[in-house]
Protein backbone atom coordinates (compact mmCIF):
# COMPACT_ATOMS: atom_id res chain seq x y z
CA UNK A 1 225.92 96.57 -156.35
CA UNK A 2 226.02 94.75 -159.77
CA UNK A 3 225.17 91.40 -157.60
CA UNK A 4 221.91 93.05 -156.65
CA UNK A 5 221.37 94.16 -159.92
CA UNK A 6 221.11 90.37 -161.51
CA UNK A 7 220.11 89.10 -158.51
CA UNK A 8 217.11 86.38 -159.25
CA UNK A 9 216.84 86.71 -163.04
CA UNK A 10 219.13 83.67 -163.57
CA UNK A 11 216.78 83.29 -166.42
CA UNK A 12 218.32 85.93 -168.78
CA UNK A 13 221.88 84.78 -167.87
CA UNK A 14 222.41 84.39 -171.70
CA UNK A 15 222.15 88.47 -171.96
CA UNK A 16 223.40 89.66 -168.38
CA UNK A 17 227.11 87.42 -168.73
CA UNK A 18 227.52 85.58 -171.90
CA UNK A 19 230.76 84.09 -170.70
CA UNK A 20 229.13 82.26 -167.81
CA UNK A 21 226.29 81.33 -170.13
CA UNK A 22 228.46 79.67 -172.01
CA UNK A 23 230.13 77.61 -169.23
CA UNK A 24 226.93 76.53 -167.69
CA UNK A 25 224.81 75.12 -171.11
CA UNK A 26 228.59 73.43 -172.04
CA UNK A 27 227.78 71.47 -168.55
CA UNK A 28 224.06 71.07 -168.57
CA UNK A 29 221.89 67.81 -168.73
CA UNK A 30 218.91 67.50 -170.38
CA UNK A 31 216.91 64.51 -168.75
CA UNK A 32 213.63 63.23 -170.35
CA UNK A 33 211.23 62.91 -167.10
CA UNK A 34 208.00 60.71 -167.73
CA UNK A 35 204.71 60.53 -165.27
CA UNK A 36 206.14 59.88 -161.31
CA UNK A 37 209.43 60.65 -162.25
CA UNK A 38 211.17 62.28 -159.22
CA UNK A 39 214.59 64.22 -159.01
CA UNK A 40 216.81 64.63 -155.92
CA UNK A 41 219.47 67.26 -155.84
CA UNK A 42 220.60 70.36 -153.52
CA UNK A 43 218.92 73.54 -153.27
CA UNK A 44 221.75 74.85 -155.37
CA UNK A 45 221.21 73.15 -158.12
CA UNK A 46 221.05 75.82 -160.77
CA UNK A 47 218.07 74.57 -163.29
CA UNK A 48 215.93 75.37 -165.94
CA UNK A 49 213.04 74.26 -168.43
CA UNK A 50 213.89 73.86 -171.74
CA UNK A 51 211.32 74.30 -174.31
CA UNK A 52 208.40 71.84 -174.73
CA UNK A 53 208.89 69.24 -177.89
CA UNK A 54 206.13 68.23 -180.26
CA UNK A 55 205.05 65.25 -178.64
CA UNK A 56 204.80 67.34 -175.43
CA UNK A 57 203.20 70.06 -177.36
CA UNK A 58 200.24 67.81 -178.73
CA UNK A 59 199.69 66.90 -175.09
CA UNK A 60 199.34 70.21 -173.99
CA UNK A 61 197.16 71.48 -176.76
CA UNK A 62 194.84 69.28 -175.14
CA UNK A 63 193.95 72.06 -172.30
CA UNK A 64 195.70 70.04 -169.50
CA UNK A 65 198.19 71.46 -167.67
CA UNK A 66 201.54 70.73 -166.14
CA UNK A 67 201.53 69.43 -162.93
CA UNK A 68 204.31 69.34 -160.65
CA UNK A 69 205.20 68.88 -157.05
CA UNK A 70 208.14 70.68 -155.40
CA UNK A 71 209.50 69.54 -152.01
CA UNK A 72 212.15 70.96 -150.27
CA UNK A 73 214.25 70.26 -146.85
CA UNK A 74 215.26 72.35 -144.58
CA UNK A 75 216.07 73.57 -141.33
CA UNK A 76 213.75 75.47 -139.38
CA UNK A 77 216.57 77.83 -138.05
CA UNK A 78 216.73 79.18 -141.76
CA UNK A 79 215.35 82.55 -142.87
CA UNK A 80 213.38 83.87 -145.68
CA UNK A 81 214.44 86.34 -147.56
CA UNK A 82 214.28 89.88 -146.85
CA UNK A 83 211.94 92.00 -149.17
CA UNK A 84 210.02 91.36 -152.00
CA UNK A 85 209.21 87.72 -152.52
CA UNK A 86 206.20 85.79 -154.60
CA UNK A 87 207.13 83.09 -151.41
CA UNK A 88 203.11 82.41 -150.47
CA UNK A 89 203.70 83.50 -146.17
CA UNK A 90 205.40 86.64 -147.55
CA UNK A 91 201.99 87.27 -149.89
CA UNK A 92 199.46 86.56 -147.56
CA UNK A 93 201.81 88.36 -144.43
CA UNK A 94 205.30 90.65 -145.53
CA UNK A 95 206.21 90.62 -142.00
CA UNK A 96 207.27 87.53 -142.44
CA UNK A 97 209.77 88.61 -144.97
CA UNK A 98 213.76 87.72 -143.16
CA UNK A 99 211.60 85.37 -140.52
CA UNK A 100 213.04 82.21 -139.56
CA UNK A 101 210.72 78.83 -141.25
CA UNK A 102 210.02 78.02 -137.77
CA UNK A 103 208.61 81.40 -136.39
CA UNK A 104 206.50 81.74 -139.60
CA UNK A 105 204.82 78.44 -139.00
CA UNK A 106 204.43 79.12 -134.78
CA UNK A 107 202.52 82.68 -136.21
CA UNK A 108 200.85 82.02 -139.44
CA UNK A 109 200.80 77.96 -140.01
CA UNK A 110 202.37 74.72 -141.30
CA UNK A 111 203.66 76.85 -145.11
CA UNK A 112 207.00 74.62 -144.17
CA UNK A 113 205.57 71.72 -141.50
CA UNK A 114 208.55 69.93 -139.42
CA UNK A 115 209.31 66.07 -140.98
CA UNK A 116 212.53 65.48 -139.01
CA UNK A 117 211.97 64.89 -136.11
CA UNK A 118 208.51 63.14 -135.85
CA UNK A 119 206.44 65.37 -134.09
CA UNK A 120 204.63 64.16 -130.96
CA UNK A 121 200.90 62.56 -131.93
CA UNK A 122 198.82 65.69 -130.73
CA UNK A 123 201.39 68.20 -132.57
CA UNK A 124 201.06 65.92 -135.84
CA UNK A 125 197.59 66.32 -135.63
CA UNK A 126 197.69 69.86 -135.19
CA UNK A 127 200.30 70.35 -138.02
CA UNK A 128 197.81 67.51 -140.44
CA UNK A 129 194.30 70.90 -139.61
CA UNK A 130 196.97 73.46 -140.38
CA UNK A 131 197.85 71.71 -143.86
CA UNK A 132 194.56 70.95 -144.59
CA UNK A 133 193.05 75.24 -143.63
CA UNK A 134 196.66 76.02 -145.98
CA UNK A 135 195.81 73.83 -149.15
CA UNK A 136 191.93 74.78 -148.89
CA UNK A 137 191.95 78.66 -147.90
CA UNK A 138 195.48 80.09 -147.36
CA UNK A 139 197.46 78.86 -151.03
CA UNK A 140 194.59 79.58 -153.32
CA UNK A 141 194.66 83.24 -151.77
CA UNK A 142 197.92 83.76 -152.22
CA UNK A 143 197.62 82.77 -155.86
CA UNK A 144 195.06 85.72 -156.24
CA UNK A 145 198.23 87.90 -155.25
């Protein structure tokens, strides 16, 4: 029960277990990405942002924003979570919540499209539309969510 309690809010370690606080900042790394810089890990990598400096600061003040680009691997077999989520096939359809990545994308489109193995020529083309109908209609909906 307390599991579910902290459950995704990683964020405020520092006030739900000071003790493991404490044991993960003592074995942090704090790397200083510039422009194209890419990082590979695992998807447990447990990870943060730390706080802006002043040279980043002055850059932001500028009105830009940050722009990043998050890519992820994984197996089609695997299953969203069940519930709640701010994943964007959960927003725009919660029956997809505890679906497998593949039956979300044979029902509702490419939100996870297949890189391994190479799809056949007419399924890639199918799979480029889909992406193309996601980044143009489906994403910026779900950000009005």
């Amino acid at each position: 029960a307390k599991l579910m309690k902290t459950f995704g809010k990683t964020c405020e370690m520092a006030t739900l277990n000071r003790e493991v606080n404490d044991q993960i900042e003592s074995s942090k790394l704090v790397l200083d990405y510039q422009p194209g810089d890419c990082l590979f890990c695992h998807r447990w990598l447990f990870h943060r942002s730390v706080p802006i400096n002043q040279e980043g600061l002055k850059h932001y003040n500028d009105g830009s924003t940050l722009k990043r680009y998050t890519i992820r691997y994984e197996r089609g077999t695997a299953r969203l979570m069940q519930g709640i989520s701010l994943e964007p096939c959960i927003l725009m359809n919660p029956d997809n919540s505890g679906k497998s990545l593949d039956e979300v994308c044979k029902h509702d489109g490419p939100f996870y499209p297949q890189c391994w193995p190479p799809l056949e020529e007419d399924a890639s083309r199918a799979q480029e539309s889909g992406l193309e109908i996601l980044a143009r209609e489906i994403l910026p909906a779900a950000q009005t969510k």
